[in-house]
N, C-alpha and C. Protein backbone atom coordinates (compact mmCIF):
# COMPACT_ATOMS: atom_id res chain seq x y z
N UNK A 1 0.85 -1.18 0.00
CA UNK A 1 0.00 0.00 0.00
C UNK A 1 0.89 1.24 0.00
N UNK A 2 0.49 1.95 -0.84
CA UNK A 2 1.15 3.43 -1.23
C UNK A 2 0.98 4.14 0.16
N UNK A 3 1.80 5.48 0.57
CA UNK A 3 1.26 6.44 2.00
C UNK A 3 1.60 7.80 1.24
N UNK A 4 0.41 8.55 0.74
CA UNK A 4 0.66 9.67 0.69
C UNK A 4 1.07 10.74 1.69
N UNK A 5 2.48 11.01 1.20
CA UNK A 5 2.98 12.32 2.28
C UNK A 5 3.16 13.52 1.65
N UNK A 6 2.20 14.04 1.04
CA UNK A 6 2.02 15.07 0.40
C UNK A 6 0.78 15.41 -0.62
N UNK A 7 0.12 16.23 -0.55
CA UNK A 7 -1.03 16.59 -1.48
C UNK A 7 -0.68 16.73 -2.53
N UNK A 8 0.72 17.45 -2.57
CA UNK A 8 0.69 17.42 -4.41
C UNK A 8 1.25 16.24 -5.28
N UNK A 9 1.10 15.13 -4.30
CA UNK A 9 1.60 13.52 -4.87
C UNK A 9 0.35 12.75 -5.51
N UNK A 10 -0.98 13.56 -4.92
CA UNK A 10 -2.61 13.22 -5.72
C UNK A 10 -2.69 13.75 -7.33
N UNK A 11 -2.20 12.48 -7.88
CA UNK A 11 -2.67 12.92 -9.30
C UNK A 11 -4.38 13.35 -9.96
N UNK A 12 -4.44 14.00 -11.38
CA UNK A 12 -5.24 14.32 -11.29
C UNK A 12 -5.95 13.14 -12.35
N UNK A 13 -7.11 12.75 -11.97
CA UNK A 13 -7.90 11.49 -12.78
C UNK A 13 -8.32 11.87 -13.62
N UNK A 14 -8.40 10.81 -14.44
CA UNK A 14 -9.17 10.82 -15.77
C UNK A 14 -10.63 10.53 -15.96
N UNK A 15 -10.91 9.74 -14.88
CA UNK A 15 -12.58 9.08 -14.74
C UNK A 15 -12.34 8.58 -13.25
N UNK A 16 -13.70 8.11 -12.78
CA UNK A 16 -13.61 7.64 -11.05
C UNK A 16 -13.40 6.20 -11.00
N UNK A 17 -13.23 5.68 -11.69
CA UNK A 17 -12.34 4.13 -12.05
C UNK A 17 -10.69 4.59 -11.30
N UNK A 18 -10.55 5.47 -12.18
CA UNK A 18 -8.58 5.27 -11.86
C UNK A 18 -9.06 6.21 -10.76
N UNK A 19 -9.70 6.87 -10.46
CA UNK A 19 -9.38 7.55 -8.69
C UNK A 19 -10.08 6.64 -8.17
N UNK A 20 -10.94 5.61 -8.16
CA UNK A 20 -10.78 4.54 -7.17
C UNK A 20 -10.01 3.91 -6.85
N UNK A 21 -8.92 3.65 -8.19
CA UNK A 21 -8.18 2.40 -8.40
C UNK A 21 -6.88 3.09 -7.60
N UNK A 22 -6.84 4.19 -7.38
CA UNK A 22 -5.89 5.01 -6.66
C UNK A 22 -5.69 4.84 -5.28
N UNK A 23 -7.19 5.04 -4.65
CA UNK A 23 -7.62 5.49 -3.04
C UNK A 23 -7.61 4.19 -2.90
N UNK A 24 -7.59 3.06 -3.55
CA UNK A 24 -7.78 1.73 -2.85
C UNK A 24 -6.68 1.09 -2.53
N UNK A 25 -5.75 1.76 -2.99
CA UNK A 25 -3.76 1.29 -2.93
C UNK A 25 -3.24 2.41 -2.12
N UNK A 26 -3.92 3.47 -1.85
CA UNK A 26 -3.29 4.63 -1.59
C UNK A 26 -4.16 5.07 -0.11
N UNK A 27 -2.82 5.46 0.68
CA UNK A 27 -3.99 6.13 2.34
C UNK A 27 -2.79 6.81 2.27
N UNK A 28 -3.65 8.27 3.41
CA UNK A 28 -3.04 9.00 3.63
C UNK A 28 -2.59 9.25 4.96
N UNK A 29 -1.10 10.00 4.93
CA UNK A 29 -0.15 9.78 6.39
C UNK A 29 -1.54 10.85 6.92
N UNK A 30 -0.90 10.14 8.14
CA UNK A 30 -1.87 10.87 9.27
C UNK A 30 -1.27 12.94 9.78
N UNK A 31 -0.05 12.77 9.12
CA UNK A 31 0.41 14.43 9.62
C UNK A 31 -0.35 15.27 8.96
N UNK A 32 -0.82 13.96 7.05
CA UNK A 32 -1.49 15.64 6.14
C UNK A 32 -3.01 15.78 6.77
N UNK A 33 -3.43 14.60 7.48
CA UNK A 33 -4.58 15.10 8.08
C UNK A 33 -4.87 15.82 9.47
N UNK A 34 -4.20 15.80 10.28
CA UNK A 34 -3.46 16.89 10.95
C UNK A 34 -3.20 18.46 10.72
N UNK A 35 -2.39 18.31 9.58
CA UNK A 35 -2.38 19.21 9.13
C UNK A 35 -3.52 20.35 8.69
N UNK A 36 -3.92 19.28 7.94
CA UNK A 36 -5.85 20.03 7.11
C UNK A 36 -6.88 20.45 8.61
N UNK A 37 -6.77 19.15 9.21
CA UNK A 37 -7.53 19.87 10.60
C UNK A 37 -6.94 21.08 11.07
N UNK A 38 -5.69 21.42 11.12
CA UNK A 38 -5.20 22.81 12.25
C UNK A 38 -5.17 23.57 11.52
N UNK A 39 -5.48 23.49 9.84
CA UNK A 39 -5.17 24.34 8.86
C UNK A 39 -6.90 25.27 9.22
N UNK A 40 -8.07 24.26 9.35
CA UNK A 40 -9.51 24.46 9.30
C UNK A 40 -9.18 25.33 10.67
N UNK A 41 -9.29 24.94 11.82
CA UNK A 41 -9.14 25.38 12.93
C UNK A 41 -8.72 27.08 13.08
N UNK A 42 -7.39 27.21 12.43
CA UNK A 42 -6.70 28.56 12.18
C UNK A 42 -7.68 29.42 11.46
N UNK A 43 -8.66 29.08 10.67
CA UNK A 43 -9.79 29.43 9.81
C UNK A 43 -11.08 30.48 10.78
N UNK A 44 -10.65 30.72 12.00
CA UNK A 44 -11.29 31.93 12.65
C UNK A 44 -10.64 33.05 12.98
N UNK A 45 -8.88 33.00 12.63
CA UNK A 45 -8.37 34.20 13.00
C UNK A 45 -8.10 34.61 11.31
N UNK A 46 -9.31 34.03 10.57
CA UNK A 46 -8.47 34.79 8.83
C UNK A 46 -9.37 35.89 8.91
N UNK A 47 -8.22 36.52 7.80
CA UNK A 47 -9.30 38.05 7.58
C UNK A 47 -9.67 37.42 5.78
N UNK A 48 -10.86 38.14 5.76
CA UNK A 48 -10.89 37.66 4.41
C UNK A 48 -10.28 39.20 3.47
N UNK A 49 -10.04 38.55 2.44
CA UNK A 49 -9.21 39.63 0.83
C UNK A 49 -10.48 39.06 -0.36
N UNK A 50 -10.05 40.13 -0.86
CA UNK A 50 -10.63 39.83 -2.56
C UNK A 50 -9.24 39.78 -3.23
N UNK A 51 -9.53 38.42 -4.20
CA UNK A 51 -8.18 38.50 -4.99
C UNK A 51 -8.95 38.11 -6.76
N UNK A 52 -8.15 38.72 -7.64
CA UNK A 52 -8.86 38.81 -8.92
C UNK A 52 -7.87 37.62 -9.57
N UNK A 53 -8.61 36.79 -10.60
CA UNK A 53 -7.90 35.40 -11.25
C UNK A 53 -8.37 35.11 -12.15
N UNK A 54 -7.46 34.79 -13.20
CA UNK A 54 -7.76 34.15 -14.27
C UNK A 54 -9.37 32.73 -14.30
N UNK A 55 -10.56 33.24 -14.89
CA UNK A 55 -11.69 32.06 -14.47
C UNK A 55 -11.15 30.48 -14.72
N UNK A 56 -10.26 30.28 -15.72
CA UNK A 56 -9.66 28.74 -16.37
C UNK A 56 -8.75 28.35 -15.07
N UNK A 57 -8.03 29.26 -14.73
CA UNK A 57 -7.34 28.92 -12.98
C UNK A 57 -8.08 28.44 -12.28
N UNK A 58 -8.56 29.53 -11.70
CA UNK A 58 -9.31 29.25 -10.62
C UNK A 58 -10.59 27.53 -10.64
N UNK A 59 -10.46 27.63 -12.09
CA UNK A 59 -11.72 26.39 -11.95
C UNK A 59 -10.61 25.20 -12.32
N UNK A 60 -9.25 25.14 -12.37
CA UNK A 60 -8.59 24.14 -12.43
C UNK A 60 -8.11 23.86 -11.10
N UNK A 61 -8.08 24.84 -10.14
CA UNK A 61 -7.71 25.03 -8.79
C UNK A 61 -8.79 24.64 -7.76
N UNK A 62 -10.40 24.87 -8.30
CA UNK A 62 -11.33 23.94 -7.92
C UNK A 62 -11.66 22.79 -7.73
N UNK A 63 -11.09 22.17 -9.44
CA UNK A 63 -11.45 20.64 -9.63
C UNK A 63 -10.09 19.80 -8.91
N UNK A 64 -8.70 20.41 -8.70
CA UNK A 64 -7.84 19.96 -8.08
C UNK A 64 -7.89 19.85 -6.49
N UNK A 65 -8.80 20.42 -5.79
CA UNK A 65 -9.24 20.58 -4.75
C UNK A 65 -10.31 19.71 -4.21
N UNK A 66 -11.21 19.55 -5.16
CA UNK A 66 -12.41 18.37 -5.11
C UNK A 66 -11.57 16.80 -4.86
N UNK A 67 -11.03 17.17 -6.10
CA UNK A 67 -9.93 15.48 -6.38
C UNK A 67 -9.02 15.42 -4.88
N UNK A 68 -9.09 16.57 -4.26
CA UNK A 68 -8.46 16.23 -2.82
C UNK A 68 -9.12 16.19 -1.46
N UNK A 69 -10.41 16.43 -1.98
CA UNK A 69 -11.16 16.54 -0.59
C UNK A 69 -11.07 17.73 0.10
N UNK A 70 -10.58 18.25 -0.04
CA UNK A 70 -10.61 20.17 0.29
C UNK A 70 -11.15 20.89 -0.54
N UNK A 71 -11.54 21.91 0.39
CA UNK A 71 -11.92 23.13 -0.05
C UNK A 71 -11.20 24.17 -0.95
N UNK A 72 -11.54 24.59 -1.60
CA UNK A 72 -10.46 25.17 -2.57
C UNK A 72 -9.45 26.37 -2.08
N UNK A 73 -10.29 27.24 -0.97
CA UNK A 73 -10.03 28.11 -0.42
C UNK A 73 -8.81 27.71 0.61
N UNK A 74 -9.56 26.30 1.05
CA UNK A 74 -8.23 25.92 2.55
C UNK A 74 -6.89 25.52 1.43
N UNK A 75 -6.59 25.03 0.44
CA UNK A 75 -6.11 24.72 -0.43
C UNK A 75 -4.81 25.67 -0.83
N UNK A 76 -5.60 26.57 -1.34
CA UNK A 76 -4.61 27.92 -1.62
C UNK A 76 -4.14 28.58 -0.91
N UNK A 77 -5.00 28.45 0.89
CA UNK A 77 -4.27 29.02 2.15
C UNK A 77 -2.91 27.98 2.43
N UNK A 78 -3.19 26.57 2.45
CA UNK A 78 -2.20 25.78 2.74
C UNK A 78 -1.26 26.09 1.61
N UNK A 79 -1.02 26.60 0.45
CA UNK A 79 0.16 27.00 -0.60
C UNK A 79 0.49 28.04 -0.44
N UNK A 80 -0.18 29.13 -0.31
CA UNK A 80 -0.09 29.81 0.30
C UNK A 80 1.57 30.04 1.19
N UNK A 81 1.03 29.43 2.24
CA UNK A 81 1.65 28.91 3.79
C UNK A 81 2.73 28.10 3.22
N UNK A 82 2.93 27.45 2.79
CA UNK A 82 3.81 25.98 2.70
C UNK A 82 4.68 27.21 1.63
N UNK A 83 4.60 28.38 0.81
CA UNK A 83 5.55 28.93 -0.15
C UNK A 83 5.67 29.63 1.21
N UNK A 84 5.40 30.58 2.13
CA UNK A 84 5.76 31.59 2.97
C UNK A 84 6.74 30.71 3.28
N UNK A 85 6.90 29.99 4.27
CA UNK A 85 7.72 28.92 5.03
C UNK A 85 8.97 28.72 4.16
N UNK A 86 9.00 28.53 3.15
CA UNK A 86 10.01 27.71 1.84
C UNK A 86 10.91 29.45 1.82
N UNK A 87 10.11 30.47 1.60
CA UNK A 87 10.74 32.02 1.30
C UNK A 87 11.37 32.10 2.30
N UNK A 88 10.80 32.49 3.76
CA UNK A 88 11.66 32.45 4.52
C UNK A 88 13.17 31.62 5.09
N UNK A 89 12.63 30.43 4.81
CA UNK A 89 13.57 29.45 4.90
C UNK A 89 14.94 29.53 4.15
N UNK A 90 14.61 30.13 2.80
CA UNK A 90 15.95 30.50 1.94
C UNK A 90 16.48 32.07 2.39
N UNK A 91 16.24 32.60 3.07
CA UNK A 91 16.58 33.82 3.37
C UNK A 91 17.75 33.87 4.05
């Protein structure tokens, strides 16, 4: 059995055959769910923004989000976050 340790290791399917045939070989480490929980949690001290985007993005950034079980919004906060961390880190 596969252990996903990372979201961006979820390919994106072609039909719900091969994303079954995926999730049935494939579980996920328990830190990224961890993670997604404290990510939700942190989700009362956000301020909200308006941000303007390409519509073909944003709805590829949707359906990549579905295919993960998140929200699209917690999604782009967790990239978000995970590039802040990486910037600083090289500094």
């Amino acid at each position: 059995m596969n252990v996903l340790a990372s979201w961006e290791e979820v390919p994106l399917f072609d039909n719900e055959q091969a994303e079954a045939a995926y999730w049935a070989d494939t579980k996920i480490d328990l830190r990224l769910i961890e993670g997604a929980v404290a990510a939700s949690a942190e989700g009362s001290e956000s301020v909200p923004i308006s941000l303007r985007m390409d519509p073909r993005m944003l709805s590829k950034i949707k359906r990549l989000a579905r295919s993960r079980y998140l929200n699209y919004q917690s999604m782009i906060k967790q990239w978000l976050g995970e590039r802040l961390e990486q910037e600083l880190r090289e500094r």
